[in-house]
Protein backbone atom coordinates (compact mmCIF):
# COMPACT_ATOMS: atom_id res chain seq x y z
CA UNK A 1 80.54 -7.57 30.61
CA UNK A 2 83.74 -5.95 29.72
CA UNK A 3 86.64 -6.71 31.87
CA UNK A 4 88.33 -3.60 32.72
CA UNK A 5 91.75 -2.56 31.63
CA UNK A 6 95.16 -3.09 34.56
CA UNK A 7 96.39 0.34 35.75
CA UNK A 8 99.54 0.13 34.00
CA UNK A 9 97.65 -0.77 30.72
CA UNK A 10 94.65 2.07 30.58
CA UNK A 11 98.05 4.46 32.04
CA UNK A 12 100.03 3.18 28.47
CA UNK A 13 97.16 3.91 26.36
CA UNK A 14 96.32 7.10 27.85
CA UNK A 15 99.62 8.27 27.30
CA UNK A 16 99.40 7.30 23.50
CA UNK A 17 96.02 8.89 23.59
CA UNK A 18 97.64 12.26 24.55
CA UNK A 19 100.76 11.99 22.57
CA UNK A 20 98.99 11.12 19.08
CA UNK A 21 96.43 14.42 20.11
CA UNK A 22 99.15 16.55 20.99
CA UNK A 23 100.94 15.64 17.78
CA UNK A 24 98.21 16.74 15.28
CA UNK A 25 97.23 19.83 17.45
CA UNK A 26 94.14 18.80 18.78
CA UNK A 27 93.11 19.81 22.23
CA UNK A 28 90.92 17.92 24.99
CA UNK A 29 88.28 20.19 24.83
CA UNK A 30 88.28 19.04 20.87
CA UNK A 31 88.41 15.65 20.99
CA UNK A 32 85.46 15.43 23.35
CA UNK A 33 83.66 17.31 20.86
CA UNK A 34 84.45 14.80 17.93
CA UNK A 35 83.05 11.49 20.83
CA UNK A 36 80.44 13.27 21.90
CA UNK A 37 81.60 13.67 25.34
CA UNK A 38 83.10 16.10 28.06
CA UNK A 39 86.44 17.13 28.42
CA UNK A 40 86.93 15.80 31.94
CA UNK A 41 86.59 12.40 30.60
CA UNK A 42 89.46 12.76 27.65
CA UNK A 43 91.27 14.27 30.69
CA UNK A 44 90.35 11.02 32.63
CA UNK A 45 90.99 8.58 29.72
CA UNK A 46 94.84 10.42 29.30
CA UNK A 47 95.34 9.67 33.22
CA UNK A 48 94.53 6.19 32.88
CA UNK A 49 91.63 6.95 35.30
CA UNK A 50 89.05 6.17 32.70
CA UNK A 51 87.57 2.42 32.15
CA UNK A 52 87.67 1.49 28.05
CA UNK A 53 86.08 -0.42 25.73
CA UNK A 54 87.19 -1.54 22.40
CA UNK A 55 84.34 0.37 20.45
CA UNK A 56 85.94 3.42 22.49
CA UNK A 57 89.38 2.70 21.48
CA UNK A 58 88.11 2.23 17.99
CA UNK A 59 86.52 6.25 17.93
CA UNK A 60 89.42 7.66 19.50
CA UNK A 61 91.78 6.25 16.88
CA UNK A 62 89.02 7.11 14.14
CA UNK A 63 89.08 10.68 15.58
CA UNK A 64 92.78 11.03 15.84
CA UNK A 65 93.31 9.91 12.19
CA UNK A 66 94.98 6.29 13.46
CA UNK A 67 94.71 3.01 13.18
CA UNK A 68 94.59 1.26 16.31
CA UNK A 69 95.98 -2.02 16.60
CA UNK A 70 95.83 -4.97 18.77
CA UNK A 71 98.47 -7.88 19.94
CA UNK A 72 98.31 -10.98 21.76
CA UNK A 73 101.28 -11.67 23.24
């Protein structure tokens, strides 16, 4: 099972969620669209309120035209 992501960490990618959205136009309403999900969950997701897997990561960045990248620090 998944372990799910700190508070701080799901807040940071949230944030970069919205930012990277808001920078090519896009709105909640059509990003859910392009995951095949509801708005209140992009909403939750931007919040840090939503739980994420990698696969999930991987669509969003697909959707928004990025790459996502991961580090081990």
């Amino acid at each position: 099972m998944p372990h799910a992501l700190e508070k701080f960490e799901k807040l940071f990618i949230g944030e970069q969620i919205k930012k990277a959205r808001a920078k090519i136009g896009m709105t909640q309403k059509e990003l859910a669209k392009k995951l095949n999900t509801s708005q209140s969950v992009i909403a939750r997701i931007e919040i840090g309120k939503q739980n994420l897997t990698i696969g999930r990561l991987v669509l969003i960045a697909q959707a928004l035209r990025k790459k996502l990248y991961i580090r081990l620090q």
